[in-house]
C-alpha atoms as a PDB file:
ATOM      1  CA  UNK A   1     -44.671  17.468  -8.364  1.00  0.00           C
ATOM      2  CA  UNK A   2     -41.238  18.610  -8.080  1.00  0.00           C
ATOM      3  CA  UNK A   3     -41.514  20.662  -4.687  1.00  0.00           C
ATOM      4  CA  UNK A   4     -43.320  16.846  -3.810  1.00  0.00           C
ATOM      5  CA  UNK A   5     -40.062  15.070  -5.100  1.00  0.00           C
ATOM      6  CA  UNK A   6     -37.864  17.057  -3.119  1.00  0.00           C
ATOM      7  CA  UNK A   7     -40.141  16.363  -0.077  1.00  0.00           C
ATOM      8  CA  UNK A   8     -39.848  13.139  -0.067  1.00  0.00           C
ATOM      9  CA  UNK A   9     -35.993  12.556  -1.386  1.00  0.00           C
ATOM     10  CA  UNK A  10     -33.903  15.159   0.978  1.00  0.00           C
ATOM     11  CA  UNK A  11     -35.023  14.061   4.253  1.00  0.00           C
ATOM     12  CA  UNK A  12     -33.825  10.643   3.224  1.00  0.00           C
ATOM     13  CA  UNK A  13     -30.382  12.430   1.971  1.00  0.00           C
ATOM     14  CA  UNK A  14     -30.134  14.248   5.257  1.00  0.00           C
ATOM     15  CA  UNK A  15     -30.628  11.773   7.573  1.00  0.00           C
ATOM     16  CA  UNK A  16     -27.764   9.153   6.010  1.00  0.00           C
ATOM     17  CA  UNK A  17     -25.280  12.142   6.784  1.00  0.00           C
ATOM     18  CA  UNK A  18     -21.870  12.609   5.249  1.00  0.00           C
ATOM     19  CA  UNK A  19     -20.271   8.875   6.966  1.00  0.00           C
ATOM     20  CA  UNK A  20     -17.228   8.880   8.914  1.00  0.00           C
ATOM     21  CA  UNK A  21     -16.593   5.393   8.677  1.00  0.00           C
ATOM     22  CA  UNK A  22     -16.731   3.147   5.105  1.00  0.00           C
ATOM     23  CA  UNK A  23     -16.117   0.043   4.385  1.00  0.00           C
ATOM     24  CA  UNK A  24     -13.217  -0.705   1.992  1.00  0.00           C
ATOM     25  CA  UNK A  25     -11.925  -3.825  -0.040  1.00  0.00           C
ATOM     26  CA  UNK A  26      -7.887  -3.452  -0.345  1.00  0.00           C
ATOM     27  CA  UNK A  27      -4.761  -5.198  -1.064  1.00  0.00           C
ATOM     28  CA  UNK A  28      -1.128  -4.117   0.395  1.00  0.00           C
ATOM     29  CA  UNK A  29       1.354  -5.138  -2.193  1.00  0.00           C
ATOM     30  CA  UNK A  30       5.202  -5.822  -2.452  1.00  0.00           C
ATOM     31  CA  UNK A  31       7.348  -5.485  -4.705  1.00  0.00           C
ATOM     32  CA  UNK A  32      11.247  -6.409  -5.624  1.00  0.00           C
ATOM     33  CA  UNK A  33      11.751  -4.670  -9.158  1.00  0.00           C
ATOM     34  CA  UNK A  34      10.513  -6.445 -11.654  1.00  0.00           C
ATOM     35  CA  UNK A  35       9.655  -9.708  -9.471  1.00  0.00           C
ATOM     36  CA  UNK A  36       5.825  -9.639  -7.505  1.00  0.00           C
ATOM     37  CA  UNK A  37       3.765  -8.344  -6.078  1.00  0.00           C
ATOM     38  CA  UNK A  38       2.904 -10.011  -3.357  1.00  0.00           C
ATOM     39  CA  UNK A  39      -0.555  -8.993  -1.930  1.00  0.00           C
ATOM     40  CA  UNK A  40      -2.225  -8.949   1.069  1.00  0.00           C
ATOM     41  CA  UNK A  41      -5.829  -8.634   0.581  1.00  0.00           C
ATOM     42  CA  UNK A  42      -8.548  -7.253   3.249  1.00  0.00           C
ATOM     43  CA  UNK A  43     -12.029  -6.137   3.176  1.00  0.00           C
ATOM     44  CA  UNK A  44     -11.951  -3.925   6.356  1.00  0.00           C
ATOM     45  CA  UNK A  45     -13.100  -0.355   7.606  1.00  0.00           C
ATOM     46  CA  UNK A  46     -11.655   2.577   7.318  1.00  0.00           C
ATOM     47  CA  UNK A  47     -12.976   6.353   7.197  1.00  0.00           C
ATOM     48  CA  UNK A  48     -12.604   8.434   3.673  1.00  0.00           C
ATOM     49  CA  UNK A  49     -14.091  12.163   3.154  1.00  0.00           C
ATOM     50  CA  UNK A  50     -15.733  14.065   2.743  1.00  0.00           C
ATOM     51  CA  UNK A  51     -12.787  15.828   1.347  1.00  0.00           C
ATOM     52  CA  UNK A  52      -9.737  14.644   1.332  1.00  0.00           C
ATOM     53  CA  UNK A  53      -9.045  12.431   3.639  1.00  0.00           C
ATOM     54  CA  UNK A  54      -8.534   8.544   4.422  1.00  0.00           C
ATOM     55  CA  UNK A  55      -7.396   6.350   7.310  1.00  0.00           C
ATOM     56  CA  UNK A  56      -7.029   2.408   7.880  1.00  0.00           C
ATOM     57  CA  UNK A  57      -7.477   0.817  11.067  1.00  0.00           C
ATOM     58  CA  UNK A  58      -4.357  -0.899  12.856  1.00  0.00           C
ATOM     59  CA  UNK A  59      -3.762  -4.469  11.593  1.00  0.00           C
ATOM     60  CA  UNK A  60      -5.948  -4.447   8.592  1.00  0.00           C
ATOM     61  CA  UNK A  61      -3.339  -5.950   6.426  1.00  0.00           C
ATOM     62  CA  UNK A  62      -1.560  -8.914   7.977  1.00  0.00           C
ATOM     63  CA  UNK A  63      -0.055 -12.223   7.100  1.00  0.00           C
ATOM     64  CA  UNK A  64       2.868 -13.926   5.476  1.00  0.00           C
ATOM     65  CA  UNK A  65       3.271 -14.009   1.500  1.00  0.00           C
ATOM     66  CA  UNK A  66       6.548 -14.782  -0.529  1.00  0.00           C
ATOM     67  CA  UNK A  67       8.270 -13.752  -4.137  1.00  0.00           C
ATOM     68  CA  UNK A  68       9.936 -16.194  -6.330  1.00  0.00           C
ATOM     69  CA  UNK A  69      13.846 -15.266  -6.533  1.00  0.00           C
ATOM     70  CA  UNK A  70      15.240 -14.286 -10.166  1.00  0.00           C
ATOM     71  CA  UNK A  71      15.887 -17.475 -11.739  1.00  0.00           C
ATOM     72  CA  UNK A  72      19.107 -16.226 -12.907  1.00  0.00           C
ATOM     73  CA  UNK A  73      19.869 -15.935  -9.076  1.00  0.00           C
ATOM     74  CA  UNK A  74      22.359 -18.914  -8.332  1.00  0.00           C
ATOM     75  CA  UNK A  75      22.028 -18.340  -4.069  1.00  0.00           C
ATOM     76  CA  UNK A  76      18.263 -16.503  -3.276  1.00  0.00           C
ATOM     77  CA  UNK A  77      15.387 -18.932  -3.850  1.00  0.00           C
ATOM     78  CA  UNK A  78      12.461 -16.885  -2.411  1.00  0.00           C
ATOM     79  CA  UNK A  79      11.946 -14.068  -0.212  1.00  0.00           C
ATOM     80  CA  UNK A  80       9.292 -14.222   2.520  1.00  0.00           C
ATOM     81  CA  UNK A  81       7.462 -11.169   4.013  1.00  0.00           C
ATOM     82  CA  UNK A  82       5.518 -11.196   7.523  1.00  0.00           C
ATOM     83  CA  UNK A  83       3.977  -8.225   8.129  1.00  0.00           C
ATOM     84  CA  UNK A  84       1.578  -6.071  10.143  1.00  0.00           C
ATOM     85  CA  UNK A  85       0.112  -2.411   9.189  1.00  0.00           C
ATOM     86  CA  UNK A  86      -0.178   0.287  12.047  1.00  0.00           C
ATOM     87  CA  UNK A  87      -2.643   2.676  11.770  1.00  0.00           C
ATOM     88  CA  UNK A  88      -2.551   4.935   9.098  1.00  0.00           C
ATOM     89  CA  UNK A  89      -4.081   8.539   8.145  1.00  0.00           C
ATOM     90  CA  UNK A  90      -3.919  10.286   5.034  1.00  0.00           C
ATOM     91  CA  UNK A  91      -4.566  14.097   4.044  1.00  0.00           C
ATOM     92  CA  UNK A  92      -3.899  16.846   1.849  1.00  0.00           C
ATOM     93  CA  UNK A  93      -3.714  17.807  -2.060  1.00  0.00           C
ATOM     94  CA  UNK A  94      -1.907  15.167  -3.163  1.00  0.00           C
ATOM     95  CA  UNK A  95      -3.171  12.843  -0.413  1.00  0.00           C
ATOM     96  CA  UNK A  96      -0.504  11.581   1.622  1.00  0.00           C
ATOM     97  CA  UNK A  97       0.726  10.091   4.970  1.00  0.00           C
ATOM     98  CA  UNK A  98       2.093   7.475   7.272  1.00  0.00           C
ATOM     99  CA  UNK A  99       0.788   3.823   7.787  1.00  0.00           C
ATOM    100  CA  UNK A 100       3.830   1.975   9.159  1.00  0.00           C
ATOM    101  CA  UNK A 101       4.285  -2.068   8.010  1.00  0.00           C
ATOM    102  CA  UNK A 102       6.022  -3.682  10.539  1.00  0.00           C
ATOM    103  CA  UNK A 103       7.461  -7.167  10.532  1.00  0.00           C
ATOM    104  CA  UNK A 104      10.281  -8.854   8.592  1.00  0.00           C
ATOM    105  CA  UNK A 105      11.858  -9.742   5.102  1.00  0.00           C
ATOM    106  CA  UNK A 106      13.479 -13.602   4.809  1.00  0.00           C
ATOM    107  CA  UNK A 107      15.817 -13.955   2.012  1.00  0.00           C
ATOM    108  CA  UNK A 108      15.921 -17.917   1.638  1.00  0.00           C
ATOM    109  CA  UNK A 109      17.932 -20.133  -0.324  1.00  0.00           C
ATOM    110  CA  UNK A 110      18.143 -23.688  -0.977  1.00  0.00           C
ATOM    111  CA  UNK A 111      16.473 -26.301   1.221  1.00  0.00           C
ATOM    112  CA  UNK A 112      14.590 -23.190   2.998  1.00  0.00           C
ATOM    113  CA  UNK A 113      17.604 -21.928   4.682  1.00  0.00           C
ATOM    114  CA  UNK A 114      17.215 -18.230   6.315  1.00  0.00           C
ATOM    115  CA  UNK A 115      20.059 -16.097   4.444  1.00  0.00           C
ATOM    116  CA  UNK A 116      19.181 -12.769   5.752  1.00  0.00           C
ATOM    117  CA  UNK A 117      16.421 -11.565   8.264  1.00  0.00           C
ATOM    118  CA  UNK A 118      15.567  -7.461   7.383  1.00  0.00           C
ATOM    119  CA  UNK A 119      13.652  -5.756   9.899  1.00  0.00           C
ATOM    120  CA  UNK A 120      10.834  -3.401   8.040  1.00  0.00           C
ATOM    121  CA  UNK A 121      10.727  -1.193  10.930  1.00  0.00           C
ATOM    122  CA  UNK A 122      12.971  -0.777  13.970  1.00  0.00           C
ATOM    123  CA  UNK A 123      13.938   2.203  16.557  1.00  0.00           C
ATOM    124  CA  UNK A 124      17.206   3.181  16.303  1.00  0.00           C
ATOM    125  CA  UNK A 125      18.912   5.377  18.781  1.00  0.00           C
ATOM    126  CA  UNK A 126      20.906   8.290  17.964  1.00  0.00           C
ATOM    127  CA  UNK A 127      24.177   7.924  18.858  1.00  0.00           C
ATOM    128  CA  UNK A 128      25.868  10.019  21.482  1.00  0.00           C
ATOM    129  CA  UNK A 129      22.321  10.696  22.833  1.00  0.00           C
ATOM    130  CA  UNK A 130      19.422   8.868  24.959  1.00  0.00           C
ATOM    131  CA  UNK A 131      17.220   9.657  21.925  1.00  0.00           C
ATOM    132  CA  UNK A 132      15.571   7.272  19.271  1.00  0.00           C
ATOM    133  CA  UNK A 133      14.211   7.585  15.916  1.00  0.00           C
ATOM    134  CA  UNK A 134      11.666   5.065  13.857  1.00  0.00           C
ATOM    135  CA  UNK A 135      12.468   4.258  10.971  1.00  0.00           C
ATOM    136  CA  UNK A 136      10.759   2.123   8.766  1.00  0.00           C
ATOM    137  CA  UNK A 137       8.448   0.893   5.401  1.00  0.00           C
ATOM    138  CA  UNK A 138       5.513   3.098   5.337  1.00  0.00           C
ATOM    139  CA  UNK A 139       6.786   6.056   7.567  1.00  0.00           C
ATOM    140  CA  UNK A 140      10.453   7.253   6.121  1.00  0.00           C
ATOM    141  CA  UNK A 141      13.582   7.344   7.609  1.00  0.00           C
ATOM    142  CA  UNK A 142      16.699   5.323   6.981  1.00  0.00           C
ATOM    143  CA  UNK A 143      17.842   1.929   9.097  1.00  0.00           C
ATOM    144  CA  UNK A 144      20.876  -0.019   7.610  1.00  0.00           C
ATOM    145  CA  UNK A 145      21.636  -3.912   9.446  1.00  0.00           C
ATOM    146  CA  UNK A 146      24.854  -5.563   9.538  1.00  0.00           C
ATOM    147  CA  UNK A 147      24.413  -9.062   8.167  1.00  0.00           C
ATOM    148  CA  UNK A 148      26.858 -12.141   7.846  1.00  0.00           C
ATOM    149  CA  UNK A 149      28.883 -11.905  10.958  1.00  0.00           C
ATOM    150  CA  UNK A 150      28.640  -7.806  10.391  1.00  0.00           C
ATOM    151  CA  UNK A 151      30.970  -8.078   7.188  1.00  0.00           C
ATOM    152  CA  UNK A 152      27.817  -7.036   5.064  1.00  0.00           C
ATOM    153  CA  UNK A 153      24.727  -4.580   5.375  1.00  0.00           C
ATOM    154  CA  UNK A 154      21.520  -3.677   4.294  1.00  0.00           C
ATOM    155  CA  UNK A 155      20.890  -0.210   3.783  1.00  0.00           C
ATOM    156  CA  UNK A 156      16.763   0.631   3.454  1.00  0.00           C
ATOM    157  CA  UNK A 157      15.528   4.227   3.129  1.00  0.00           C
ATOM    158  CA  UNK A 158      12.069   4.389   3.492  1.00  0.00           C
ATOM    159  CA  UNK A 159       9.296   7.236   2.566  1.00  0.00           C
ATOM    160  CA  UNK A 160       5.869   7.443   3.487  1.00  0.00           C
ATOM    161  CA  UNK A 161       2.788   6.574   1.491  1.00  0.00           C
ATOM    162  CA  UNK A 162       1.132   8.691  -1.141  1.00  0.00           C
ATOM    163  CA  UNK A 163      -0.212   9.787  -4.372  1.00  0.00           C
ATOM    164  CA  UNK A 164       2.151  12.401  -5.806  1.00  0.00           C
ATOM    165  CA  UNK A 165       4.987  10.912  -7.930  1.00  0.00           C
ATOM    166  CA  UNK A 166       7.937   9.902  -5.515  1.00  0.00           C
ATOM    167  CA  UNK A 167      11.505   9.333  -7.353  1.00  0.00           C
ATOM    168  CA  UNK A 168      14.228   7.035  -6.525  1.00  0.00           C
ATOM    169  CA  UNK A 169      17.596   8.109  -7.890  1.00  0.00           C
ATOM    170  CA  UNK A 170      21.413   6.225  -7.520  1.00  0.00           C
ATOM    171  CA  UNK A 171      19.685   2.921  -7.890  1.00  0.00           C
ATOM    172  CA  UNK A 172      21.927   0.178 -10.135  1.00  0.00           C
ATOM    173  CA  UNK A 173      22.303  -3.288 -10.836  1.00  0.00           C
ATOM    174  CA  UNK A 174      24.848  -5.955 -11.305  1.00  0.00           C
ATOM    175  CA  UNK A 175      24.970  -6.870 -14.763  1.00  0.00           C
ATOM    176  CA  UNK A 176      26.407 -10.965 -14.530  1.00  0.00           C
ATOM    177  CA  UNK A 177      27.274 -13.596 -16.817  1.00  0.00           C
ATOM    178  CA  UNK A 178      28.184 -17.144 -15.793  1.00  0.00           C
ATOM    179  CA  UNK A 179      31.780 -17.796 -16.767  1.00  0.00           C
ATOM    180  CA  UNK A 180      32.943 -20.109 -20.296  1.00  0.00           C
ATOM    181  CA  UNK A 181      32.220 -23.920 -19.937  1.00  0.00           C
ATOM    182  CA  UNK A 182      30.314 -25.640 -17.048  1.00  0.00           C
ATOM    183  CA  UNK A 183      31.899 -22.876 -14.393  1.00  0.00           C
ATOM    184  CA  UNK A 184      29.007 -21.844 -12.129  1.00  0.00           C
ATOM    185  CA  UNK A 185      30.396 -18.767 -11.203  1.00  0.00           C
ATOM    186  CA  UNK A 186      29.193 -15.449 -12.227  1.00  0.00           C
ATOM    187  CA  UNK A 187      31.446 -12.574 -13.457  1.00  0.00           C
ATOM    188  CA  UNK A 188      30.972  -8.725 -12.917  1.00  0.00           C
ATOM    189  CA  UNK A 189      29.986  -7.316 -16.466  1.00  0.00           C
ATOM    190  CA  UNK A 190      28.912  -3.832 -15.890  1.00  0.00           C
ATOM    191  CA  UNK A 191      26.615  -1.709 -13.400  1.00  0.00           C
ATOM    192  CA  UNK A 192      23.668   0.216 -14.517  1.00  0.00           C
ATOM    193  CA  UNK A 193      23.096   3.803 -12.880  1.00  0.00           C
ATOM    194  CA  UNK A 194      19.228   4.788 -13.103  1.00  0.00           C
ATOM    195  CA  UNK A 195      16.233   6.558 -11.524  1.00  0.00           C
ATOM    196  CA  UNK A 196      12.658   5.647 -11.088  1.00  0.00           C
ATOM    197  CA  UNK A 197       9.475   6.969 -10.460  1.00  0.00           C
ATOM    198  CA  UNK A 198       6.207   5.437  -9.093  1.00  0.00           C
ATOM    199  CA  UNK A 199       3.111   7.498  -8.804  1.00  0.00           C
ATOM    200  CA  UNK A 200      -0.608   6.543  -6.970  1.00  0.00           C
ATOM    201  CA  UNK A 201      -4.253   7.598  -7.867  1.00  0.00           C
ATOM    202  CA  UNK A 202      -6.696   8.975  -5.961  1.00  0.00           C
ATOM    203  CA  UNK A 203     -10.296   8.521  -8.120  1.00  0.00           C
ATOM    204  CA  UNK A 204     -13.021   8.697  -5.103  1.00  0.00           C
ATOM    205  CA  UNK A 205     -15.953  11.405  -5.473  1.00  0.00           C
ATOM    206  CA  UNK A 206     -15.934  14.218  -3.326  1.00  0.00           C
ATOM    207  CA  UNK A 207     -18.099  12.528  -0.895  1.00  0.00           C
ATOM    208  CA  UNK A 208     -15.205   9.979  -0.432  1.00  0.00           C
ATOM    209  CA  UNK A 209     -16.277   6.904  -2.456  1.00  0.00           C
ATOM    210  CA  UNK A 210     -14.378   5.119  -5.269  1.00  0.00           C
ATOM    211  CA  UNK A 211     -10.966   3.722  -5.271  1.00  0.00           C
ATOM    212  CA  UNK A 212      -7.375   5.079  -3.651  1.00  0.00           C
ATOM    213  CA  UNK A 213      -3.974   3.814  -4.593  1.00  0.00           C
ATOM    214  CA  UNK A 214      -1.038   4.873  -2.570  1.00  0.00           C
ATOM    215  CA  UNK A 215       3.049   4.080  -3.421  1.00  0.00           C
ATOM    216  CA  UNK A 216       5.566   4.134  -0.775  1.00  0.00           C
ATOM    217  CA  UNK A 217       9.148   3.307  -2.433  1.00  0.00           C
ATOM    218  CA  UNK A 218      12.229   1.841  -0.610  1.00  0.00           C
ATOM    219  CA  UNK A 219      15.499   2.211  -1.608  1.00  0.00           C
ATOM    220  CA  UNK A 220      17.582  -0.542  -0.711  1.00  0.00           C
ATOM    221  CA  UNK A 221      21.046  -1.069  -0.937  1.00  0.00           C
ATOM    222  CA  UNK A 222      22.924  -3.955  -0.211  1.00  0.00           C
ATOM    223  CA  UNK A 223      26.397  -6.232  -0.670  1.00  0.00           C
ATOM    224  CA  UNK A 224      25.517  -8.769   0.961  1.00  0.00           C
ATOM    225  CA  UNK A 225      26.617 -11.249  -1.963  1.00  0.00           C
ATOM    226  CA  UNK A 226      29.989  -9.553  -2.669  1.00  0.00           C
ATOM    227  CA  UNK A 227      29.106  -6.658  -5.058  1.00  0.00           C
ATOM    228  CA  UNK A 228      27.151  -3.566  -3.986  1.00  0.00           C
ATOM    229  CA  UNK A 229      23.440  -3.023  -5.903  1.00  0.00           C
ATOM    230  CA  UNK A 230      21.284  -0.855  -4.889  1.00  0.00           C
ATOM    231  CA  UNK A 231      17.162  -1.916  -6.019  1.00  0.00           C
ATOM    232  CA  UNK A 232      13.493  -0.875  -5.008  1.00  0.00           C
ATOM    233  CA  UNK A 233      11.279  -2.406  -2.475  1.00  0.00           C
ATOM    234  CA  UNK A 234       7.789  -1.040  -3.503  1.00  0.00           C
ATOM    235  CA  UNK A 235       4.790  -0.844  -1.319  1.00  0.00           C
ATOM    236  CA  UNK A 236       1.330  -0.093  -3.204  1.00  0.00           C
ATOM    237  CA  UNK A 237      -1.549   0.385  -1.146  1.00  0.00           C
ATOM    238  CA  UNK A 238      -5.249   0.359  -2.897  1.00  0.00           C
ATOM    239  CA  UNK A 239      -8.489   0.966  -1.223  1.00  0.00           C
ATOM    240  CA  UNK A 240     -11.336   0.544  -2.995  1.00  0.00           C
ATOM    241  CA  UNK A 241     -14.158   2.592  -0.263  1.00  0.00           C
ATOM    242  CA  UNK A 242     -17.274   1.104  -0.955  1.00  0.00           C
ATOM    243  CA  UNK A 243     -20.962   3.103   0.088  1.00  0.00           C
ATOM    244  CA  UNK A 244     -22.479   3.087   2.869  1.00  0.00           C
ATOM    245  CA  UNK A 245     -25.334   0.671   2.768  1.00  0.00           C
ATOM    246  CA  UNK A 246     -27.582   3.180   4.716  1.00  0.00           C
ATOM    247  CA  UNK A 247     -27.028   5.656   2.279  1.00  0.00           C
ATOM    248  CA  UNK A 248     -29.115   3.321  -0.373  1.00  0.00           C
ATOM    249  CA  UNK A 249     -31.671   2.289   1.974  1.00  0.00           C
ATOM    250  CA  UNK A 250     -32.842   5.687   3.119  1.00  0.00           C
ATOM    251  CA  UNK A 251     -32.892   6.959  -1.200  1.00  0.00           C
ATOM    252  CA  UNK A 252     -34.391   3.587  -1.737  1.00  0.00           C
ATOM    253  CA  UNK A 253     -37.128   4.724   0.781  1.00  0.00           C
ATOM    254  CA  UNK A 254     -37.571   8.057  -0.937  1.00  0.00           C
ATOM    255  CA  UNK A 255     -37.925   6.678  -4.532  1.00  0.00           C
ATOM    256  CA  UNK A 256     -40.247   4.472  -3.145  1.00  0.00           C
ATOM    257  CA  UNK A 257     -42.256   7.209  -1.967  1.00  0.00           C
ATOM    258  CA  UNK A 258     -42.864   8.567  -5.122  1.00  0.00           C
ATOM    259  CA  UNK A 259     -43.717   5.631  -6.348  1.00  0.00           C
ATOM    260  CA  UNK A 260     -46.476   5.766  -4.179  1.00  0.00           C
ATOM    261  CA  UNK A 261     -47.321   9.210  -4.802  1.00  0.00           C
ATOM    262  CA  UNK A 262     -47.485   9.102  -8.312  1.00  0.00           C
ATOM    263  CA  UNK A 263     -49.923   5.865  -7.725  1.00  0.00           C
ATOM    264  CA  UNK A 264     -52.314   7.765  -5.437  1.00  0.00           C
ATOM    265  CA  UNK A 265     -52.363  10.741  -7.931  1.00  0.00           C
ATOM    266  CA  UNK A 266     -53.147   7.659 -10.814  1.00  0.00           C
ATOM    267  CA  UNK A 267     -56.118   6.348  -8.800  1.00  0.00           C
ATOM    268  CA  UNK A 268     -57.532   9.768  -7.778  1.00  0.00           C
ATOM    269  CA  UNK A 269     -57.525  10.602 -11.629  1.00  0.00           C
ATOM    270  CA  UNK A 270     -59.303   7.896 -12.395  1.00  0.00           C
ATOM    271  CA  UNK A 271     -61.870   8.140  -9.746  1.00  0.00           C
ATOM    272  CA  UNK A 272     -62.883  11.454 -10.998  1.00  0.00           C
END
């Protein structure tokens, strides 16, 4: 009976094949510190394993989602996001790799008025050269923008997605109070040095099923509003890869055939 079994179950095994391309359900999410996410959400394809390895097709993620502003903040109402992925492929032990997010940051205050308008990728060229490097959220490198007439910047050094705990060091914050009475007016208190570390998961099998969650921290430093901070923009990427519904058919077909083995085998018996 078992030699029978295997008869019938690994031709259906063989034939659905180790699939190149899955099916996944997945959110890209944003993150200002402690304020967000905001998530993009797709149910696209994709390819993951066997082994380790995982891609997303170009423009899987896209749209335009905001984050509430502090409400301590007396300037920044909301920021807005617009964004795009690139294609993106993803290997090794930990997995990791480059899916660029391209599009822009809006910093908005009152009445929906545009403060500041970040690039999250851009080519820069080197100076002193005809050469030109990409930089930008999801791939690495460092771009910095001159804001406010060019009296200000915005400093963003990007990494790359992955699993592996990635660490963000030199990061602080402005520590404010508003002044005595009915004075609007913040004061400088203090300025916090700190580190931080984000880490992903990678739980699929071996045959490249199960879920996948990917970080990809920003450093950003700024002084645009007078007094230098430097915070984290985080990207988390999760992709849930679903299996392939031929895989269930063709074992559906093999347990059925059993079934109708072990029926035949009934009604022999009890012919006899």
């Amino acid at each position: 009976m078992k030699r029978l079994a295997l008869a019938v179950l690994l031709p259906s095994v063989a034939l659905a094949g180790p699939a190149e391309a899955r099916t996944f359900a997945g959110t890209l999410g944003l993150s200002l510190e402690s304020l967000g996410p905001v998530e993009f959400a797709v149910t696209a394809s994709g390819n993951s394993g066997p082994g380790p390895l995982a891609t997303v097709q170009p423009g899987a993620f896209v749209g335009t989602g905001s984050i509430p502003a502090a409400p301590s903040s007396s300037v920044v109402t909301r920021f807005v996001f617009e964004l795009s992925n690139g294609a993106g492929v993803f290997t090794g032990s930990p997995l990791a790799g480059k899916a660029p997010v391209f599009g822009s940051a809006h910093v908005l205050g009152f009445g929906g008025l545009t403060l500041i308008d970040v690039p999250l990728a851009r080519t820069v060229h080197v100076p002193g050269s005809a050469a030109a490097v990409a930089a930008g959220l999801g791939f690495g490198g460092t771009l910095s923008t001159a804001v406010s007439n060019g009296n200000r910047y915005v400093r963003l050094e990007f990494a790359s997605w992955g699993t592996a705990p990635a660490q963000l060091t030199g990061l602080f914050s402005v520590v404010q109070m508003h002044g005595p009475g009915s004075n609007p007016e913040p004061y400088l208190v203090g300025l916090g040095d700190r580190s931080a570390t984000f880490t992903g998961t990678d739980s699929r099998t071996p045959g490249g099923h199960g879920q996948l969650t990917l970080v990809s921290p920003t450093k950003v430093t700024s002084d645009v509003f007078g007094t230098p901070v430097a915070f984290v923009l985080l990207g988390r990427m999760t992709l849930a890869f679903m299996p392939e519904p031929g895989t269930f058919v063709l074992l559906g077909a093999g347990v059925a055939g059993l079934g109708a083995l072990g029926r035949r085998r009934r009604l022999a018996r009890a012919a006899r």
